[in-house]
N, C-alpha and C. Protein backbone atom coordinates (compact mmCIF):
# COMPACT_ATOMS: atom_id res chain seq x y z
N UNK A 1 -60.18 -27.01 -23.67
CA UNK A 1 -60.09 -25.89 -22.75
C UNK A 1 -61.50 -25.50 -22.35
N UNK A 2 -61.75 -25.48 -20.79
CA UNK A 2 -63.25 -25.11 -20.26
C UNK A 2 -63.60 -23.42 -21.09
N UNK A 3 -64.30 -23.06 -21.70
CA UNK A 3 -64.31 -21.70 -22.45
C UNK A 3 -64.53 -20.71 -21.38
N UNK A 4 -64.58 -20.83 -19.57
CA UNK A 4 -64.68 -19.72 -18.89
C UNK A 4 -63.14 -19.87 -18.04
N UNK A 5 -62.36 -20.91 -18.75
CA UNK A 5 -61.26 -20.41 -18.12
C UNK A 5 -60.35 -19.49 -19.06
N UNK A 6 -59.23 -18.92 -18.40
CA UNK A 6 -58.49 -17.99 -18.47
C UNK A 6 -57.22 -18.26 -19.24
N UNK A 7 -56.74 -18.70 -20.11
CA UNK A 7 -55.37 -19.68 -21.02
C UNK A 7 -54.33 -18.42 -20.55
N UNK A 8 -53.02 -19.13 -21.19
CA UNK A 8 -52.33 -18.85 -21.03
C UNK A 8 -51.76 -17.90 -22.27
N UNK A 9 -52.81 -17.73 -22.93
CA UNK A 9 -52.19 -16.80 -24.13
C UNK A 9 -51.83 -17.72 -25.59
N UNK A 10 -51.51 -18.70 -25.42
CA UNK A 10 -50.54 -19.78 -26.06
C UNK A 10 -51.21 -19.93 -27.23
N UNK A 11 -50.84 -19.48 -28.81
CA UNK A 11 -51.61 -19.80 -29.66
C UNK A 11 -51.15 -21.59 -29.76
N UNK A 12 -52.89 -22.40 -30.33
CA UNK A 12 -52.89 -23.31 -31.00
C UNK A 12 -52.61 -23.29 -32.80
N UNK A 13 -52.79 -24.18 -32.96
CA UNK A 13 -52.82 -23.66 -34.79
C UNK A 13 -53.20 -22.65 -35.36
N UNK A 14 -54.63 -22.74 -35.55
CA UNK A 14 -55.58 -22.02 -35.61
C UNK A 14 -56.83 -21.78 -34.97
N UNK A 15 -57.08 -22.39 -33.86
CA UNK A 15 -57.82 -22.20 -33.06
C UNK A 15 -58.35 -21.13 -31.79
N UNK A 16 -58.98 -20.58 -30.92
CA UNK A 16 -58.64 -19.55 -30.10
C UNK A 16 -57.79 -19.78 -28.92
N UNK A 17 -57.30 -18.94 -28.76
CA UNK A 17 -56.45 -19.44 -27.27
C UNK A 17 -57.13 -18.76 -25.99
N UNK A 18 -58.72 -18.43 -26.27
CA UNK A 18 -59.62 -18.23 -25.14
C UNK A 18 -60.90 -18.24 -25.30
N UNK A 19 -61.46 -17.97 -24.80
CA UNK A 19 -63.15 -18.25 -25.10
C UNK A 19 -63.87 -17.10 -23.92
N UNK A 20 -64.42 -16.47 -24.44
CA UNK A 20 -65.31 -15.70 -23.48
C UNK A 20 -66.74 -16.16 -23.89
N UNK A 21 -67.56 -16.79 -22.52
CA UNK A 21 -68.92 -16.74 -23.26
C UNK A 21 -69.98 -16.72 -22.10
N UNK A 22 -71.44 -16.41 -22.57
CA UNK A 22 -72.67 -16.54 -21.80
C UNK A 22 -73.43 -17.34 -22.24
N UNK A 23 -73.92 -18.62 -22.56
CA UNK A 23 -74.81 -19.41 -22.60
C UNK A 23 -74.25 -20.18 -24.43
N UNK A 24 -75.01 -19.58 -25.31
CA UNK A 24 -75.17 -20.00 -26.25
C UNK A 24 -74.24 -18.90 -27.27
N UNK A 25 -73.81 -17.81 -26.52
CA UNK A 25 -73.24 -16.63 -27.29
C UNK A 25 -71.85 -16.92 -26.84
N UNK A 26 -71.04 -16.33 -27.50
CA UNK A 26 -69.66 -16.93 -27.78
C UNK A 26 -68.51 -15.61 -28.22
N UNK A 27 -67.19 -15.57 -27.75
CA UNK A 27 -66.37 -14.36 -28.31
C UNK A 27 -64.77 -15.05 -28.17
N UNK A 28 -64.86 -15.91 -29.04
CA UNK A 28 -63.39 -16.85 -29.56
C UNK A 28 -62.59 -15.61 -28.87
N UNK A 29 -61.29 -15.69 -28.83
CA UNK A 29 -60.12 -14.40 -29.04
C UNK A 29 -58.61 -15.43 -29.48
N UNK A 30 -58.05 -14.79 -30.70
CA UNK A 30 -57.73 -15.57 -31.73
C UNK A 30 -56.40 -14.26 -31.34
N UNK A 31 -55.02 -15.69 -31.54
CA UNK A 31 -53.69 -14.65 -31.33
C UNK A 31 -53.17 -14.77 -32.56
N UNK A 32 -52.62 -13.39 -33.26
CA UNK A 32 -51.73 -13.46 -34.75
C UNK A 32 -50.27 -12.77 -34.15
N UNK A 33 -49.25 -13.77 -34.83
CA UNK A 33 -48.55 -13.07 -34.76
C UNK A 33 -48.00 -11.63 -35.89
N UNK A 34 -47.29 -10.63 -35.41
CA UNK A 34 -47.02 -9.70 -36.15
C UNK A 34 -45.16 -9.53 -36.35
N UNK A 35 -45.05 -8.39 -36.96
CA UNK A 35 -43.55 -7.91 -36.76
C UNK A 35 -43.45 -7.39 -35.28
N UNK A 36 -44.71 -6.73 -35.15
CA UNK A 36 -44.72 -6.08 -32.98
C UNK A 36 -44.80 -6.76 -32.23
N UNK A 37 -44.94 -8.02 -32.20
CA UNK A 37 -44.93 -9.27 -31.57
C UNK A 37 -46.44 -9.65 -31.89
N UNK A 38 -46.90 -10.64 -31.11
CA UNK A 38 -48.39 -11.35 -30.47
C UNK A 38 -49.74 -10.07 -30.90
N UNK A 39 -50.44 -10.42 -31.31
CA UNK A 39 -51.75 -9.00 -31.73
C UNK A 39 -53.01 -10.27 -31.21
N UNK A 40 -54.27 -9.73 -30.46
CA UNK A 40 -55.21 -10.28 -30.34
C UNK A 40 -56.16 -10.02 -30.78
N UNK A 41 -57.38 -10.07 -31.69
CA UNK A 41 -58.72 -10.41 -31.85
C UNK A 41 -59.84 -10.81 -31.47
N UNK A 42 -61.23 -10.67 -31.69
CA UNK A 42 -62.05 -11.64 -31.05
C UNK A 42 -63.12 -11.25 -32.48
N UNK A 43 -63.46 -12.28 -32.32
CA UNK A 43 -65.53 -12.42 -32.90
C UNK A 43 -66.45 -12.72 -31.85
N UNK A 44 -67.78 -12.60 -32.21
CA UNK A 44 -68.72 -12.77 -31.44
C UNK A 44 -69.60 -13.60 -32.58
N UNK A 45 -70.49 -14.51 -31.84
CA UNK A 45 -71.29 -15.36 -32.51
C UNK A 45 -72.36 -15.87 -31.48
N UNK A 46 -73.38 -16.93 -32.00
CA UNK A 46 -74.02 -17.83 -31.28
C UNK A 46 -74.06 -18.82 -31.93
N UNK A 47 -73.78 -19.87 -30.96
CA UNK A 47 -74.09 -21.53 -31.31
C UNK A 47 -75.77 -21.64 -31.49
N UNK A 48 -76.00 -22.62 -32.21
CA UNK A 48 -77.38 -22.96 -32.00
C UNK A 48 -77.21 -25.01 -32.38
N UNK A 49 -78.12 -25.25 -31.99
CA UNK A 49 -77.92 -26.78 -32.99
C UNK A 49 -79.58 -26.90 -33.45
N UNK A 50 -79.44 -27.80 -34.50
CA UNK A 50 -80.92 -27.86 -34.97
C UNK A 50 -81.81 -29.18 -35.21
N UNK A 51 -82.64 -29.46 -35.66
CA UNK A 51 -82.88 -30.41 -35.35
C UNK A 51 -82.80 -31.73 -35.42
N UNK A 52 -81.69 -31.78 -36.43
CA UNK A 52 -80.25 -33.01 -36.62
C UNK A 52 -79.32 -33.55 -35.41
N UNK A 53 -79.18 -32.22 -34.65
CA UNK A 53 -78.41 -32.24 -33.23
C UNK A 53 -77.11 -31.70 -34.18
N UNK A 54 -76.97 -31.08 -35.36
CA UNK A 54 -75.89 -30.20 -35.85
C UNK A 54 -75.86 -29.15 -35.80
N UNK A 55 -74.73 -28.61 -35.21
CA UNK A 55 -74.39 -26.99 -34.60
C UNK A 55 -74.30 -26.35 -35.59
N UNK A 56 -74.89 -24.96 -35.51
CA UNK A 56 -74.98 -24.32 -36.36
C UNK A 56 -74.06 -22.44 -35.53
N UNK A 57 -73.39 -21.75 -36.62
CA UNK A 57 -73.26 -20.48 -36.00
C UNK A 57 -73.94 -19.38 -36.78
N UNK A 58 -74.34 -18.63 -36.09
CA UNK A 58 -75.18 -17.28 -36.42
C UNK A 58 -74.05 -16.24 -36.19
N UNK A 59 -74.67 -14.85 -36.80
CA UNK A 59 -73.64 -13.51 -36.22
C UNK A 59 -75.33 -12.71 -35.87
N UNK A 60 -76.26 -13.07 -35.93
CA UNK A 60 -77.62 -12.18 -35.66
C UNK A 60 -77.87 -12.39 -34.74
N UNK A 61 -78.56 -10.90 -33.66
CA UNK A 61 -78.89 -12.01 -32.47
C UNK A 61 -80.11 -10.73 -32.22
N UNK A 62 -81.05 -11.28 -31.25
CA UNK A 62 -82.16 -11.13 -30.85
C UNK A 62 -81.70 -9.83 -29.91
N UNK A 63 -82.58 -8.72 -29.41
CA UNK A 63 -82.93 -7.79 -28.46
C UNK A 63 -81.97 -8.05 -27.47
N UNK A 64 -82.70 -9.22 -26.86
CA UNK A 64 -81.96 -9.80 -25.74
C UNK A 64 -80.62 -10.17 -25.65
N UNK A 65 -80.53 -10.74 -26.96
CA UNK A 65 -79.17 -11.69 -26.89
C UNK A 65 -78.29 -10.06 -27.35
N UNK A 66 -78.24 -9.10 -27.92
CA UNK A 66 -77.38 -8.57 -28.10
C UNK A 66 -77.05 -8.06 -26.84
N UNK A 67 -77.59 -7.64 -25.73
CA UNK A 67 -77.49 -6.97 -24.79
C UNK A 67 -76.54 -8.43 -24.01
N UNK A 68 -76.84 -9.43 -23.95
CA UNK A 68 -75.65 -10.44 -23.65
C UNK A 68 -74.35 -10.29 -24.58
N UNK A 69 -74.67 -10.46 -25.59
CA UNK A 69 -73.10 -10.35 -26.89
C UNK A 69 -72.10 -9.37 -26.34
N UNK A 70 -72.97 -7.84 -26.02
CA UNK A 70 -72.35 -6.77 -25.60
C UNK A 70 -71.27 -7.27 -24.28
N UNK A 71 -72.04 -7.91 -23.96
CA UNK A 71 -71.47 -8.19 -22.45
C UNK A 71 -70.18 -9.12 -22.46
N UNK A 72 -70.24 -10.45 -23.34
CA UNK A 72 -69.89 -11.40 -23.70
C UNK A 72 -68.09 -10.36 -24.48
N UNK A 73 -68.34 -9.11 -25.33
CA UNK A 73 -67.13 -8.73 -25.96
C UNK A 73 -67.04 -7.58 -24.71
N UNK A 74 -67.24 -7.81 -23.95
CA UNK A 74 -66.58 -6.82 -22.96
C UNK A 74 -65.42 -7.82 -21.81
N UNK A 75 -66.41 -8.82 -21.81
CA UNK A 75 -65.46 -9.74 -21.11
C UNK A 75 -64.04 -10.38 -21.89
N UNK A 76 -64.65 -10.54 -23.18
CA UNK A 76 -63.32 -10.98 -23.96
C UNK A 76 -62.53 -9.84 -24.31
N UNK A 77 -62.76 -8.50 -24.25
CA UNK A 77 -61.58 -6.86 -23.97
C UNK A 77 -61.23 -7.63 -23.00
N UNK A 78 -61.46 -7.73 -21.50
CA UNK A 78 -60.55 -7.82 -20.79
C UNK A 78 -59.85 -8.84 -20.68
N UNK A 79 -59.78 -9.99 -21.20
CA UNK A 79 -59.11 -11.28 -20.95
C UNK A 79 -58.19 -10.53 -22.20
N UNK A 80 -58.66 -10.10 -23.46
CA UNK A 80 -57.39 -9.64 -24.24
C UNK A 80 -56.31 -8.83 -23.54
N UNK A 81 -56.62 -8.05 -22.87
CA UNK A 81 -55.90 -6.75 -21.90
C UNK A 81 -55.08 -7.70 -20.79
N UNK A 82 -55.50 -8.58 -20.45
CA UNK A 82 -54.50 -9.62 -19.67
C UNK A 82 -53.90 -10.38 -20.83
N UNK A 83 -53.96 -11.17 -21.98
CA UNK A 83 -53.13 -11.60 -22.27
C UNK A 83 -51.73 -10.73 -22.93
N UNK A 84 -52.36 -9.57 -23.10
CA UNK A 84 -51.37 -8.30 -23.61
C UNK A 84 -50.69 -8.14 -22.36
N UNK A 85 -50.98 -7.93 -21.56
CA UNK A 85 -50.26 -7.71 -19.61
C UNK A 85 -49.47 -9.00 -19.68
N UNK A 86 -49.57 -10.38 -19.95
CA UNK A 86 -48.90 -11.68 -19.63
C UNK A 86 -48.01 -11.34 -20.88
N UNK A 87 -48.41 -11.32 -21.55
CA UNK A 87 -46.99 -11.37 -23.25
C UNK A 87 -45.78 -10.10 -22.75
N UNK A 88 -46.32 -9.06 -22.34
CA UNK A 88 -45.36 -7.89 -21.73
C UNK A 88 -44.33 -8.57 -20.75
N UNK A 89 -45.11 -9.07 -20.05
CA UNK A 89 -43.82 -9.47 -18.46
C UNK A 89 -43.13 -10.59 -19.34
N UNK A 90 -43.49 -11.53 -20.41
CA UNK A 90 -42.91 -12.18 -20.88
C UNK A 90 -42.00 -11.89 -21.71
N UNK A 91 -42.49 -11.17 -22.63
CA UNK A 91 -41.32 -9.87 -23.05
C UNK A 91 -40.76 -9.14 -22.49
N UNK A 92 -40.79 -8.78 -21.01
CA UNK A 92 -39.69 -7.63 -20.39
C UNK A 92 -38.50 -8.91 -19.56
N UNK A 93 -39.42 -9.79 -19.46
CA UNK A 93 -38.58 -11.24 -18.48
C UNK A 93 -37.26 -11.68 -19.66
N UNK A 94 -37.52 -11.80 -20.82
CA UNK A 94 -36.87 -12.45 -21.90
C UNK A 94 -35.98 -11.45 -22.09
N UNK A 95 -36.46 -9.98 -22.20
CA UNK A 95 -35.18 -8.88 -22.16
C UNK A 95 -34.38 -8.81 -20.84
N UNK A 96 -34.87 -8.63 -19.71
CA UNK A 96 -34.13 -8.39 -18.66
C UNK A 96 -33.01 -9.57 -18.58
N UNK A 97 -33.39 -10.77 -18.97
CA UNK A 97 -32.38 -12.48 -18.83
C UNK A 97 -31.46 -11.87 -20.15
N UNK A 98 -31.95 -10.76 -21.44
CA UNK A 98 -30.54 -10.74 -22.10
C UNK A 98 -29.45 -9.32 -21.74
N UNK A 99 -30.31 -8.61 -21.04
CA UNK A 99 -29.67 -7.27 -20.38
C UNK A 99 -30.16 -6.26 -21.40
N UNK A 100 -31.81 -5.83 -21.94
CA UNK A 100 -32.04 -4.92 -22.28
C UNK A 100 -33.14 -4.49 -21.72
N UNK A 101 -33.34 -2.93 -21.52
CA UNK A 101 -34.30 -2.43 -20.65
C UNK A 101 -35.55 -2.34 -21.68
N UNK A 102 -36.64 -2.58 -21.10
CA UNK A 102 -37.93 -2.43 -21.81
C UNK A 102 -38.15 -1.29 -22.61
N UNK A 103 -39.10 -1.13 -23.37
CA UNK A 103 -39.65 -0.21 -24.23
C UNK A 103 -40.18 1.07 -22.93
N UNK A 104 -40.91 0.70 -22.08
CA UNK A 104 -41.59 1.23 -21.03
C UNK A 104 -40.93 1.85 -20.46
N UNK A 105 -39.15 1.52 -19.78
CA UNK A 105 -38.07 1.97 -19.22
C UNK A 105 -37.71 3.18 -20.01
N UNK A 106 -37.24 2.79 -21.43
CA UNK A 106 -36.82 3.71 -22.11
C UNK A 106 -37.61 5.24 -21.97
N UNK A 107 -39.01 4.60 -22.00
CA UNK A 107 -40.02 5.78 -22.42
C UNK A 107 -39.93 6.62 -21.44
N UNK A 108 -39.90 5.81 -19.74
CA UNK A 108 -40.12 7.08 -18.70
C UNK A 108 -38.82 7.73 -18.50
N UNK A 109 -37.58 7.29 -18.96
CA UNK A 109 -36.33 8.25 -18.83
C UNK A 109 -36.10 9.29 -19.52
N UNK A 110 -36.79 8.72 -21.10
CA UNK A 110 -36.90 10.35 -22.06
C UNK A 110 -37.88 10.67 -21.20
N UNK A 111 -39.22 10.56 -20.44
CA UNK A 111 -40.05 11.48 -20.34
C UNK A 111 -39.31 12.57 -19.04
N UNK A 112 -38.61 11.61 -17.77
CA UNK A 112 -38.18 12.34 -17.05
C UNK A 112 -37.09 13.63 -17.67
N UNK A 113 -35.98 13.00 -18.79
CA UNK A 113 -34.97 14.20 -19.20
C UNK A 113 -36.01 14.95 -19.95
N UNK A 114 -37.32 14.78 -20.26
CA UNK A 114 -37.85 16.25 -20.97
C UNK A 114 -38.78 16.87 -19.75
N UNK A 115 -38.84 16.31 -18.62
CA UNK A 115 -39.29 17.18 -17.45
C UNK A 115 -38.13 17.60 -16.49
N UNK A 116 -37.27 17.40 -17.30
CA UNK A 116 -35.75 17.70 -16.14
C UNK A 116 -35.56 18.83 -16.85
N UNK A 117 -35.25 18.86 -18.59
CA UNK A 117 -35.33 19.84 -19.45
C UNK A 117 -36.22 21.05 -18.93
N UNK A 118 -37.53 20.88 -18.89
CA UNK A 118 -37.88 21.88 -19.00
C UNK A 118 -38.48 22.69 -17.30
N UNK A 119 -38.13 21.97 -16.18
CA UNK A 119 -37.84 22.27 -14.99
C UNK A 119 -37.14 23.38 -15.05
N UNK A 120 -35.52 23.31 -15.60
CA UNK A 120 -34.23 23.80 -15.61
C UNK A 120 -34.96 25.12 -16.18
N UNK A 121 -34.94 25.30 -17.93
CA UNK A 121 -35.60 26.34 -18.43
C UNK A 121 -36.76 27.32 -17.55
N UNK A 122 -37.76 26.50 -16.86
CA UNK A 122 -38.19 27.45 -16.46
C UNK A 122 -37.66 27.98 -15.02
N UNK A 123 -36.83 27.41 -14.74
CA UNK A 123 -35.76 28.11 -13.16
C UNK A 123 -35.32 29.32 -13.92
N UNK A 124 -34.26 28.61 -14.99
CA UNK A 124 -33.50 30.01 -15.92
C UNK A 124 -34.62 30.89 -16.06
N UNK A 125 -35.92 30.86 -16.62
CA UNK A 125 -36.65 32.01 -16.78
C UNK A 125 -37.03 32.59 -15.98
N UNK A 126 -37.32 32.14 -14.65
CA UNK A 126 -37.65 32.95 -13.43
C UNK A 126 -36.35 34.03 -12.85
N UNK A 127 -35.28 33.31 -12.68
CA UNK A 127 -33.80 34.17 -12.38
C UNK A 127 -33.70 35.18 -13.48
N UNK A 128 -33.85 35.08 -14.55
CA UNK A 128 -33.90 36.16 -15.60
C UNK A 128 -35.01 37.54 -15.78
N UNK A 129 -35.88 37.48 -15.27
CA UNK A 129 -36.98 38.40 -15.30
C UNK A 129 -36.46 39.12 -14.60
N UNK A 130 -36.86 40.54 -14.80
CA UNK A 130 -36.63 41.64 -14.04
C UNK A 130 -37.21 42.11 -12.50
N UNK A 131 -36.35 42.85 -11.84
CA UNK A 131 -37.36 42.88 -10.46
C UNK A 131 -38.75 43.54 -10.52
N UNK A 132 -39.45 43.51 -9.65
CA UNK A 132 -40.61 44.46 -9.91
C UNK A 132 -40.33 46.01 -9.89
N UNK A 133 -40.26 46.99 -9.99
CA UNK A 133 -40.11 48.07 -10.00
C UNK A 133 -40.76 48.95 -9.11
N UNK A 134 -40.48 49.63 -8.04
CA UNK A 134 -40.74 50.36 -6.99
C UNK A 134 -41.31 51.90 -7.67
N UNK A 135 -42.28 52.16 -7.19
CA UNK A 135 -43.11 53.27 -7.82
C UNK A 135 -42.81 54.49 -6.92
């Protein structure tokens, strides 16, 4: 997998199922599964090789290079935030094909009956107050 492309989420064994990187700095993002479904991760590192031509990984990085690293786990947040967005439609696709409404569905109908709830209440409290009183 080219490490600036975009996967499909798909865990391998144990390997990452994305790669965010800038040069020599690196931010794997590694999928576990859970009981909540799919959970994502990342590390940050740098490759180096030495003078064997054997790769070596570091977690220390220079002035410079952290101000890349920073950058490097900002890009791998958002490729996580899309593969969480792709596992959702895949999970709402897999419910909708068995006829159950999403977690998301559920949530905005309680939210609407507790703004329908308390709409109503405060109508009733307005009709209930007394008139103003003429002096």
């Amino acid at each position: 997998m080219d490490e600036n492309e975009h996967s499909s989420g798909k865990a391998n064994e144990r390997g990452p199922v994305d790669v965010a990187s800038d040069g020599a700095i690196r931010s794997p993002i590694f999928r576990h599964e859970s009981k909540y479904g799919p959970r994502f991760s990342t590390t940050v590192e740098r490759r180096w090789r030495d003078g064997n031509g054997n790769w070596h990984t570091s977690h220390s990085f220079s002035e410079t290079e952290a101000l890349r690293a920073s950058e490097v786990l900002r890009e791998a947040r958002q490729r996580i935030i899309g593969l969480r967005h792709e596992q959702k439609q895949i999970r709402e696709a897999a419910d909708d094909a068995r006829g159950f409404e999403s977690h998301d569905e559920s949530r905005d109908k309680f939210e609407d009956r507790q703004q329908g709830a308390q709409s109503r209440s405060n109508s009733r409290s307005r009709t209930t107050r007394e008139a103003p009183r003429e002096r």
